[in-house]
PDB file of N, CA and C in Angstrom:
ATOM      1  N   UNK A   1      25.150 -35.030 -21.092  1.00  0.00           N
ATOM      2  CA  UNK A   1      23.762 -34.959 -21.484  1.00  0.00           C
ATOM      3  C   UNK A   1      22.845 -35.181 -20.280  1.00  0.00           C
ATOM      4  N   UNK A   2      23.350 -36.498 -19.506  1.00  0.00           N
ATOM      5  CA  UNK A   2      22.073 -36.373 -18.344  1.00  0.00           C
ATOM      6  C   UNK A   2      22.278 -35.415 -17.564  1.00  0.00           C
ATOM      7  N   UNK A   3      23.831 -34.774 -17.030  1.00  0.00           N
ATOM      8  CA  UNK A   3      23.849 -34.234 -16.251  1.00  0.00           C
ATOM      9  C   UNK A   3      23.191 -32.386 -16.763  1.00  0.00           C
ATOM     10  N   UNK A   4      22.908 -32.054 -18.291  1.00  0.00           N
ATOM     11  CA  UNK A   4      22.382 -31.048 -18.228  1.00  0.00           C
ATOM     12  C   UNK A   4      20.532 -31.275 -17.970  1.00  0.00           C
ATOM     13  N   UNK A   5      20.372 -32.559 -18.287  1.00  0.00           N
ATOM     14  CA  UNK A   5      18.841 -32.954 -18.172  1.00  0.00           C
ATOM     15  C   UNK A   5      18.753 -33.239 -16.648  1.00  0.00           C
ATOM     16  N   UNK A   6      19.550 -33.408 -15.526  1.00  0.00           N
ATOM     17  CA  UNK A   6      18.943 -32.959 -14.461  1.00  0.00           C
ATOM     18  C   UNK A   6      19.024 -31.892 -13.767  1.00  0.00           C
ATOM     19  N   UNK A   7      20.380 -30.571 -13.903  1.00  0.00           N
ATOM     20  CA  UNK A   7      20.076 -29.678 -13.847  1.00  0.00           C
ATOM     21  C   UNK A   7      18.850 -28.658 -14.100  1.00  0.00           C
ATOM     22  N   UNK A   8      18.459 -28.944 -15.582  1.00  0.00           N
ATOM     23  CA  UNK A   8      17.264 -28.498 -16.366  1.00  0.00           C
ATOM     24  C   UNK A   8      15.946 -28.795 -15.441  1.00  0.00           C
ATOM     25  N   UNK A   9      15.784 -29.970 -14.707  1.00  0.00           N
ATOM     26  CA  UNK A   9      15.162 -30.323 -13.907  1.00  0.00           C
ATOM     27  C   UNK A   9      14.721 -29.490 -12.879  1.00  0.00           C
ATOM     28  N   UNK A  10      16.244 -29.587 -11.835  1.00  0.00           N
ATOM     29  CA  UNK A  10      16.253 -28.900 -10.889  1.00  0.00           C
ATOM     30  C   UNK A  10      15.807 -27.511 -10.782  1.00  0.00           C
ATOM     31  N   UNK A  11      16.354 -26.556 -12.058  1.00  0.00           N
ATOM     32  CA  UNK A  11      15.849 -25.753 -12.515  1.00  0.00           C
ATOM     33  C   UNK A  11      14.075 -25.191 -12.658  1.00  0.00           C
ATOM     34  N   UNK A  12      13.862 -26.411 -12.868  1.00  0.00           N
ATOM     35  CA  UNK A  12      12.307 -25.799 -12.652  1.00  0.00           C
ATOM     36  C   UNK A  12      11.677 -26.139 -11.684  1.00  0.00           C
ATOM     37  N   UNK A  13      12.124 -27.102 -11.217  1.00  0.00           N
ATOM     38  CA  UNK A  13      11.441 -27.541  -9.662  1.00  0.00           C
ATOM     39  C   UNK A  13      11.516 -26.409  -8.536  1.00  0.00           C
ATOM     40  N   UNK A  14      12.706 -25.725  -8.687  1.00  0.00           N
ATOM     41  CA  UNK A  14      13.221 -24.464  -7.691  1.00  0.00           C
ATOM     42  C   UNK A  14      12.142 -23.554  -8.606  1.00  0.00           C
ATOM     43  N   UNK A  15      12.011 -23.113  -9.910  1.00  0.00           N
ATOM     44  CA  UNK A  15      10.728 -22.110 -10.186  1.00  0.00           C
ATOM     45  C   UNK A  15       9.499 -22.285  -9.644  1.00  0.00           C
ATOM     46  N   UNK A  16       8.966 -23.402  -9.921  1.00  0.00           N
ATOM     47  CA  UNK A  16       7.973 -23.715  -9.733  1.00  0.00           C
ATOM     48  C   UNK A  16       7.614 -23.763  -8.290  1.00  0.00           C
ATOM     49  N   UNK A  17       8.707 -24.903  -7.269  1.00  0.00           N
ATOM     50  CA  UNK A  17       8.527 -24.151  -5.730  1.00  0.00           C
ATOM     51  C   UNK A  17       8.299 -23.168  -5.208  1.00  0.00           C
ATOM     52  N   UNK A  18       9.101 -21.995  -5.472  1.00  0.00           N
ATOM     53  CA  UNK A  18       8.726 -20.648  -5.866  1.00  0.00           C
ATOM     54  C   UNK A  18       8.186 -19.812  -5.840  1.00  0.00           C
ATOM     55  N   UNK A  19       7.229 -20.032  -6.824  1.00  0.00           N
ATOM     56  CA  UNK A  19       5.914 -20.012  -7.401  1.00  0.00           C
ATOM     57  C   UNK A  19       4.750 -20.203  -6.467  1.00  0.00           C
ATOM     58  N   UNK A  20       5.219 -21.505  -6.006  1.00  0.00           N
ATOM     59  CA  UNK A  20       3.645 -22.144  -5.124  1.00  0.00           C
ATOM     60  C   UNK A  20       4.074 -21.434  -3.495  1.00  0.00           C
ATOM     61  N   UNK A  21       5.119 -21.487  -3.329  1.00  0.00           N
ATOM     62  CA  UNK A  21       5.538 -20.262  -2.288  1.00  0.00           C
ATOM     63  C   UNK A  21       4.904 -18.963  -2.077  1.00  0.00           C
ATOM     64  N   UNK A  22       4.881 -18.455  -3.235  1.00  0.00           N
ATOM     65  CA  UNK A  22       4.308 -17.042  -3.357  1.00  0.00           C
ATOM     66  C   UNK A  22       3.236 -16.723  -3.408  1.00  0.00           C
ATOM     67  N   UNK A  23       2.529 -18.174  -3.945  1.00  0.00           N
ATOM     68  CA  UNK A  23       0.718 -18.240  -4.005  1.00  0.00           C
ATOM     69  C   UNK A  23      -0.149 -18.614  -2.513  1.00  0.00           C
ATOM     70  N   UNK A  24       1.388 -19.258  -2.267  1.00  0.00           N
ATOM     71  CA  UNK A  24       0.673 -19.469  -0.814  1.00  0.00           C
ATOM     72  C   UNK A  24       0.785 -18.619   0.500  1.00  0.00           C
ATOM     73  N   UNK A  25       1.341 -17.500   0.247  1.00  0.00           N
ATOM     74  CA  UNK A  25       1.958 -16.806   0.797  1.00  0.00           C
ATOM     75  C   UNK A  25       0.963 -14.863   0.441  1.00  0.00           C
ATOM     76  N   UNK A  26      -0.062 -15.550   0.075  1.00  0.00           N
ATOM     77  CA  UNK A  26      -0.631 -14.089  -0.891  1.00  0.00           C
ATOM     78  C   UNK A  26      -1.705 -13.718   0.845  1.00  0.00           C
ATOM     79  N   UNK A  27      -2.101 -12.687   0.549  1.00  0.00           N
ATOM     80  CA  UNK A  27      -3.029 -11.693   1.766  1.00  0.00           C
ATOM     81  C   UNK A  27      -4.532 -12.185   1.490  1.00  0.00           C
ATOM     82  N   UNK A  28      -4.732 -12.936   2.822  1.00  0.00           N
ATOM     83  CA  UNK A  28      -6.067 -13.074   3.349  1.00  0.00           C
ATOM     84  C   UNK A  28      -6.644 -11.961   3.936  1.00  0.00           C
ATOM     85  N   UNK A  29      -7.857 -12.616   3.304  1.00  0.00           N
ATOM     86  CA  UNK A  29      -8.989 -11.062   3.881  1.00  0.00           C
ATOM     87  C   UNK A  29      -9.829 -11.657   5.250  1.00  0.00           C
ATOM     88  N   UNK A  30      -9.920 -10.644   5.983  1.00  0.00           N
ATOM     89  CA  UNK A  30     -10.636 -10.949   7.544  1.00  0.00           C
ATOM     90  C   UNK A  30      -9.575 -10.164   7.977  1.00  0.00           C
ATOM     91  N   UNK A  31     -10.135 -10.717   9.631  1.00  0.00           N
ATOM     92  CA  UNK A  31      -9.367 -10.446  10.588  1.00  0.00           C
ATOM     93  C   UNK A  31      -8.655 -11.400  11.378  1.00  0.00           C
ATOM     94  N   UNK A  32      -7.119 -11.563  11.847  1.00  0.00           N
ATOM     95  CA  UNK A  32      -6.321 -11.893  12.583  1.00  0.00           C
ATOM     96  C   UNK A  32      -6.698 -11.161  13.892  1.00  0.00           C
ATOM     97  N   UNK A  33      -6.348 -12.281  15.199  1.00  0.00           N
ATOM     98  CA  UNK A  33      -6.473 -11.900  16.469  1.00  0.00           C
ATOM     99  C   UNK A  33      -5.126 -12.561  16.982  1.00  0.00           C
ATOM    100  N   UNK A  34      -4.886 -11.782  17.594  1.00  0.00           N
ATOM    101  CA  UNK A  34      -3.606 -11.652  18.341  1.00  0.00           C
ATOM    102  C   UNK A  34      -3.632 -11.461  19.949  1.00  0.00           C
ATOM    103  N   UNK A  35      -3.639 -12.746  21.148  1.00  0.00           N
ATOM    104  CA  UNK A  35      -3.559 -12.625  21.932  1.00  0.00           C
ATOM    105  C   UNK A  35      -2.394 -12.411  22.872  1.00  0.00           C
ATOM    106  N   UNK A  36      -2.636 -11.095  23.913  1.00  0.00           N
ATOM    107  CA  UNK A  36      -0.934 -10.996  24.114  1.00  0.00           C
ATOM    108  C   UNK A  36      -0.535 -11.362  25.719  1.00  0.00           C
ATOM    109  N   UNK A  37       0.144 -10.855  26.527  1.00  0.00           N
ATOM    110  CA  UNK A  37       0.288 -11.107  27.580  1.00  0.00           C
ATOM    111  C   UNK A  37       1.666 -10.486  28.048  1.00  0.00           C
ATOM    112  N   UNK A  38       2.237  -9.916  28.454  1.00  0.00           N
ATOM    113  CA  UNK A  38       3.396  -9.660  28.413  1.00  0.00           C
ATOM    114  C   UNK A  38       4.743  -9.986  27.570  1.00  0.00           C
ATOM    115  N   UNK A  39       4.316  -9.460  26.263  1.00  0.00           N
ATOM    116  CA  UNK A  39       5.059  -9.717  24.965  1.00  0.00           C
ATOM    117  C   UNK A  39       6.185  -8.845  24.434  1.00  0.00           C
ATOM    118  N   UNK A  40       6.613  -7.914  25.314  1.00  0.00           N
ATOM    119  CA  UNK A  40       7.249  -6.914  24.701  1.00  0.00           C
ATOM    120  C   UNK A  40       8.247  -7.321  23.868  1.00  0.00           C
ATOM    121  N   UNK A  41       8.664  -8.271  23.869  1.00  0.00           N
ATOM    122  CA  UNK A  41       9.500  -8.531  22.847  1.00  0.00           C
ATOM    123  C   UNK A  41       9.610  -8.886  21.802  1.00  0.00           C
ATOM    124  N   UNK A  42       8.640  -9.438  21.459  1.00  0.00           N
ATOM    125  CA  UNK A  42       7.792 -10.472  20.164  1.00  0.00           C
ATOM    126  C   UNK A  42       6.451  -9.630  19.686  1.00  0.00           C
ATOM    127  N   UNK A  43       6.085  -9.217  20.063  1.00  0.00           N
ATOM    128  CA  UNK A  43       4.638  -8.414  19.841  1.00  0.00           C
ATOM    129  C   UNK A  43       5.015  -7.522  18.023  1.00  0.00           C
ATOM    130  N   UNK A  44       6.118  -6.419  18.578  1.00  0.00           N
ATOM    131  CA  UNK A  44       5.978  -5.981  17.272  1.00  0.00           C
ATOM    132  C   UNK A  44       6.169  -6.974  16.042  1.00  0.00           C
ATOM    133  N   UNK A  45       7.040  -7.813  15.869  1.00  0.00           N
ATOM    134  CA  UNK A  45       7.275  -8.542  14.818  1.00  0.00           C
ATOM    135  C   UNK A  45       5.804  -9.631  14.700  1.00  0.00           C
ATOM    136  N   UNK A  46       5.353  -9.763  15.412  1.00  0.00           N
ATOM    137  CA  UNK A  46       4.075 -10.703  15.621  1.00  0.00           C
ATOM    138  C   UNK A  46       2.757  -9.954  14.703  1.00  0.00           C
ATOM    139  N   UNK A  47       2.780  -8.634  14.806  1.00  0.00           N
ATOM    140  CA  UNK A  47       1.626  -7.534  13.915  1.00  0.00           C
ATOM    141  C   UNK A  47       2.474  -7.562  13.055  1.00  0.00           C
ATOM    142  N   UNK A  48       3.586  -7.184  12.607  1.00  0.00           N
ATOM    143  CA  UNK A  48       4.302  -7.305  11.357  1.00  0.00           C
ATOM    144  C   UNK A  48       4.146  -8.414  10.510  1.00  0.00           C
ATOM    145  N   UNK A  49       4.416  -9.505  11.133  1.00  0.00           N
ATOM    146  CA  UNK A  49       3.858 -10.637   9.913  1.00  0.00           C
ATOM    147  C   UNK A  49       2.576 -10.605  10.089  1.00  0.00           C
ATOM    148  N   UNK A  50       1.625 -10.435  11.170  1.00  0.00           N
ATOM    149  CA  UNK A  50       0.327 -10.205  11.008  1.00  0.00           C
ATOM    150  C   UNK A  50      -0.357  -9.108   9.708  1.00  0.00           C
ATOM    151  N   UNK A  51       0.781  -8.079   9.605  1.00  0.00           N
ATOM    152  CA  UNK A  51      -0.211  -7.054   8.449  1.00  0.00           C
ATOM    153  C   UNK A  51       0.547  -7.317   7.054  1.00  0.00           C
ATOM    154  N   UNK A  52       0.932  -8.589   6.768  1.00  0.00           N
ATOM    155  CA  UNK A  52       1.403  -8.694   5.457  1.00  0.00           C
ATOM    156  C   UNK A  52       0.354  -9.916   5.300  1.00  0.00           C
ATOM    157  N   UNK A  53      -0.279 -10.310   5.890  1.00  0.00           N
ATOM    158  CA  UNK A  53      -1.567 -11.318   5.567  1.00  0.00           C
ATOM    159  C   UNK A  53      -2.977 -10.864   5.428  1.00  0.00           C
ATOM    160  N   UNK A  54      -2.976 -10.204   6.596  1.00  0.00           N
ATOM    161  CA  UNK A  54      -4.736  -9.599   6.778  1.00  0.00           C
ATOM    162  C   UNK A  54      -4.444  -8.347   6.636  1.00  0.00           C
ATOM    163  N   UNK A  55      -6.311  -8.353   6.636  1.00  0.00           N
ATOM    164  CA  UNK A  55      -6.289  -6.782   6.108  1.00  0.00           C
ATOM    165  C   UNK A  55      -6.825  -5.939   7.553  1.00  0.00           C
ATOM    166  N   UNK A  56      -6.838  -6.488   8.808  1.00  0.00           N
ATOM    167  CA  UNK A  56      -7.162  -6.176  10.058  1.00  0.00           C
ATOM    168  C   UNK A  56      -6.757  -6.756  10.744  1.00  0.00           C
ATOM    169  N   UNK A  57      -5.888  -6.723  12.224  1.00  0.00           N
ATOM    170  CA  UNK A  57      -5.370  -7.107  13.524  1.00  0.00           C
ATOM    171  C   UNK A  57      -5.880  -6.673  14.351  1.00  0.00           C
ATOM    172  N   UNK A  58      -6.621  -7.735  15.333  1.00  0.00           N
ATOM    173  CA  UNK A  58      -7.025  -7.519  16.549  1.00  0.00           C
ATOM    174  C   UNK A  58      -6.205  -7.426  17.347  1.00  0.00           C
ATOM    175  N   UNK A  59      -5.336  -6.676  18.583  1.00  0.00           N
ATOM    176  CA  UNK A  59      -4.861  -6.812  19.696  1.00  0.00           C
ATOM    177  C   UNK A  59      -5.922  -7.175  21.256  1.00  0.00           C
ATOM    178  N   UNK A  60      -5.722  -8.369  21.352  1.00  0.00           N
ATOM    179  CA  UNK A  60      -6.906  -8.603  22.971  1.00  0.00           C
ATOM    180  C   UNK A  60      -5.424  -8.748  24.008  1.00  0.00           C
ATOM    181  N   UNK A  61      -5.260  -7.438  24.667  1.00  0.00           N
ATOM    182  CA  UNK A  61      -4.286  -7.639  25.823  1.00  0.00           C
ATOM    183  C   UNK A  61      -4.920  -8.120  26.988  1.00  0.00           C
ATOM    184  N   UNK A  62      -4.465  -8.914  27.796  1.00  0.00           N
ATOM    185  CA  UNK A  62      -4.569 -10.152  28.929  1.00  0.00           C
ATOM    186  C   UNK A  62      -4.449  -8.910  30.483  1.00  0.00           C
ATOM    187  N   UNK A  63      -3.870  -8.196  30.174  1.00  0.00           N
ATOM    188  CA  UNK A  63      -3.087  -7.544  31.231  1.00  0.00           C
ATOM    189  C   UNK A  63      -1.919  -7.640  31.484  1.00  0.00           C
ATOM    190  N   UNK A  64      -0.892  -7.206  30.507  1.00  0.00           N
ATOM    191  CA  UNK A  64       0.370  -7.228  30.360  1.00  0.00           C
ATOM    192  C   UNK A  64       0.404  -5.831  31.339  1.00  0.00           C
ATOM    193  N   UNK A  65       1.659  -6.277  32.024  1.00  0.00           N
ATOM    194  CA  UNK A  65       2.606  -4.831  32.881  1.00  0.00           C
ATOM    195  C   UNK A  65       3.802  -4.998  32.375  1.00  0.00           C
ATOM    196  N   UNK A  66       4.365  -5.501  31.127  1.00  0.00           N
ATOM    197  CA  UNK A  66       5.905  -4.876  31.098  1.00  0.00           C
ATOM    198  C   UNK A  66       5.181  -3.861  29.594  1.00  0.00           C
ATOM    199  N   UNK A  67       5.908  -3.140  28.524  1.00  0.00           N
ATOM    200  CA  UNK A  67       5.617  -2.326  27.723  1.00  0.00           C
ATOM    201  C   UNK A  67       4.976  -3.028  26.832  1.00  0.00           C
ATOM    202  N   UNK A  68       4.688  -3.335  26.924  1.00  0.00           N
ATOM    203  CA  UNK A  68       3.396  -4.519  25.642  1.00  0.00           C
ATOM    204  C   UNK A  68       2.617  -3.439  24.706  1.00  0.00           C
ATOM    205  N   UNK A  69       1.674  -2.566  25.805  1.00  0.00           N
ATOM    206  CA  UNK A  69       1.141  -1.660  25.195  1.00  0.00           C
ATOM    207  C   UNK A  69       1.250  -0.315  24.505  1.00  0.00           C
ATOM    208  N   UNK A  70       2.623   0.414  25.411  1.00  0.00           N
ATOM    209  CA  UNK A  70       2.904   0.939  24.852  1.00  0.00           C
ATOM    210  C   UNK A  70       3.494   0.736  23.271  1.00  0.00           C
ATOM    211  N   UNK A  71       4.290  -0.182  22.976  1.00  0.00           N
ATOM    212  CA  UNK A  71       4.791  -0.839  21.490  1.00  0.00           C
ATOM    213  C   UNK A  71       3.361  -0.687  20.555  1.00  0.00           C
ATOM    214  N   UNK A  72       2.414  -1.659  20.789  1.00  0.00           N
ATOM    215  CA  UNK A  72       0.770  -2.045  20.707  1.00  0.00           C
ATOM    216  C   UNK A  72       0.766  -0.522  19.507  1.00  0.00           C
ATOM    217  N   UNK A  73       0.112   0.685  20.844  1.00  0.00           N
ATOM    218  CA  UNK A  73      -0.238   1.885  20.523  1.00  0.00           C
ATOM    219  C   UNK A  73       0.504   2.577  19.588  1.00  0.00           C
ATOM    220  N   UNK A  74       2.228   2.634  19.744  1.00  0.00           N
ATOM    221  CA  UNK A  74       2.468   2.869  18.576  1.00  0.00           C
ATOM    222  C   UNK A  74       2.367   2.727  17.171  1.00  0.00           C
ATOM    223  N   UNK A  75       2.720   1.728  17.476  1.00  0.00           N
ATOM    224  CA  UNK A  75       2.020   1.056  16.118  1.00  0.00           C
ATOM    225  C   UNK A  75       0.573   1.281  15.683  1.00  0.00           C
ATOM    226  N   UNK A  76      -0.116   1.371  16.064  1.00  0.00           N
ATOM    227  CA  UNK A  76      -1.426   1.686  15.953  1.00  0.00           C
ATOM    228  C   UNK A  76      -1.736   3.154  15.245  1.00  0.00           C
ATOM    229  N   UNK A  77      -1.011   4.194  15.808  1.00  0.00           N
ATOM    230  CA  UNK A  77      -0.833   5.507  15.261  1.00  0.00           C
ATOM    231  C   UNK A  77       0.193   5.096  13.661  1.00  0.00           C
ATOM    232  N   UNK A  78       0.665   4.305  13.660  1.00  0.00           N
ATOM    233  CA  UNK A  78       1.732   4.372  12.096  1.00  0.00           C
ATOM    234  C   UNK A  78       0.336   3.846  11.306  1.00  0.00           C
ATOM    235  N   UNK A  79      -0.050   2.445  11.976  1.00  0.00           N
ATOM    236  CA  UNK A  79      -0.836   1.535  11.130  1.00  0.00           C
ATOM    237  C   UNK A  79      -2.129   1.692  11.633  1.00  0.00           C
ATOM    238  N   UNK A  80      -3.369   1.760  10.621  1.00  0.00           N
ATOM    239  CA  UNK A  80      -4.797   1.594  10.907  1.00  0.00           C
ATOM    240  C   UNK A  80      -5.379   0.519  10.822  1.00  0.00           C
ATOM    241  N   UNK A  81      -4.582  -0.330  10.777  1.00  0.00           N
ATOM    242  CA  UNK A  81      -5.859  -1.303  10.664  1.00  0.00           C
ATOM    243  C   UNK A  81      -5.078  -2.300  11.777  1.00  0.00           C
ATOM    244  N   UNK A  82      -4.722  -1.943  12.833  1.00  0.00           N
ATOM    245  CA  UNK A  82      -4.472  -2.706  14.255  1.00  0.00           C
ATOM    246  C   UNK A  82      -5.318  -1.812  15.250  1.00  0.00           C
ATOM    247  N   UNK A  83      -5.983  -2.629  15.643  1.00  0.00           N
ATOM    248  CA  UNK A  83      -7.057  -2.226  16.782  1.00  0.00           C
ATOM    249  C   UNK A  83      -6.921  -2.852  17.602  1.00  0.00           C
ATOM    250  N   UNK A  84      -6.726  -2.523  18.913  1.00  0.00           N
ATOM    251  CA  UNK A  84      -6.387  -2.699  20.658  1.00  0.00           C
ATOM    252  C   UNK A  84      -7.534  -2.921  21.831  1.00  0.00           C
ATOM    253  N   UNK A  85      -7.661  -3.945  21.973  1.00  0.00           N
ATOM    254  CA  UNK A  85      -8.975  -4.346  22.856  1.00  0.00           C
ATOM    255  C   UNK A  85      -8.272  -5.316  24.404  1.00  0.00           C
ATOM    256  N   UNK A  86      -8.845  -4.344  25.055  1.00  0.00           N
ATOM    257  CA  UNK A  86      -8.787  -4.908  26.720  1.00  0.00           C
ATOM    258  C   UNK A  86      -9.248  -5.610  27.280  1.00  0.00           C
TER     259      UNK A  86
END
């Protein structure tokens, strides 16, 4: 008996976590800015979780020389609402 009354428990504590996970986790409106610097490696995944929140990404590149920008620009042609500022 207790042990189905704390399962039952557990059970909703994991829903309900969940839950507040997903609420907290919902898309803000504005804009995200994203400062870069020689990121080629991190950059794309960095706008990726960036465009599951906002509804606009700023890119302000520093003056990166490894492919920063090129990645940047692509993306930019898939996705519209990442904009690239020097």
């Amino acid at each position: 008996m207790l042990k189905s009354f704390i399962l039952c428990l557990f059970s909703i504590f994991s829903v309900y976590g969940f839950i507040c996970f997903l609420l907290e986790f919902r898309k803000e409106r504005g804009i995200h800015i994203i400062k870069t610097l020689n990121d080629e490696n991190s950059i794309e995944a960095k706008l990726r979780l960036a465009m599951l929140r906002y509804d606009e990404i700023w890119v302000f590149d520093l003056g990166s020389s490894d492919d920063t920008l090129e990645i940047v620009k692509k993306m930019m042609s898939d996705y519209k609402t990442i904009k690239l500022l020097k």
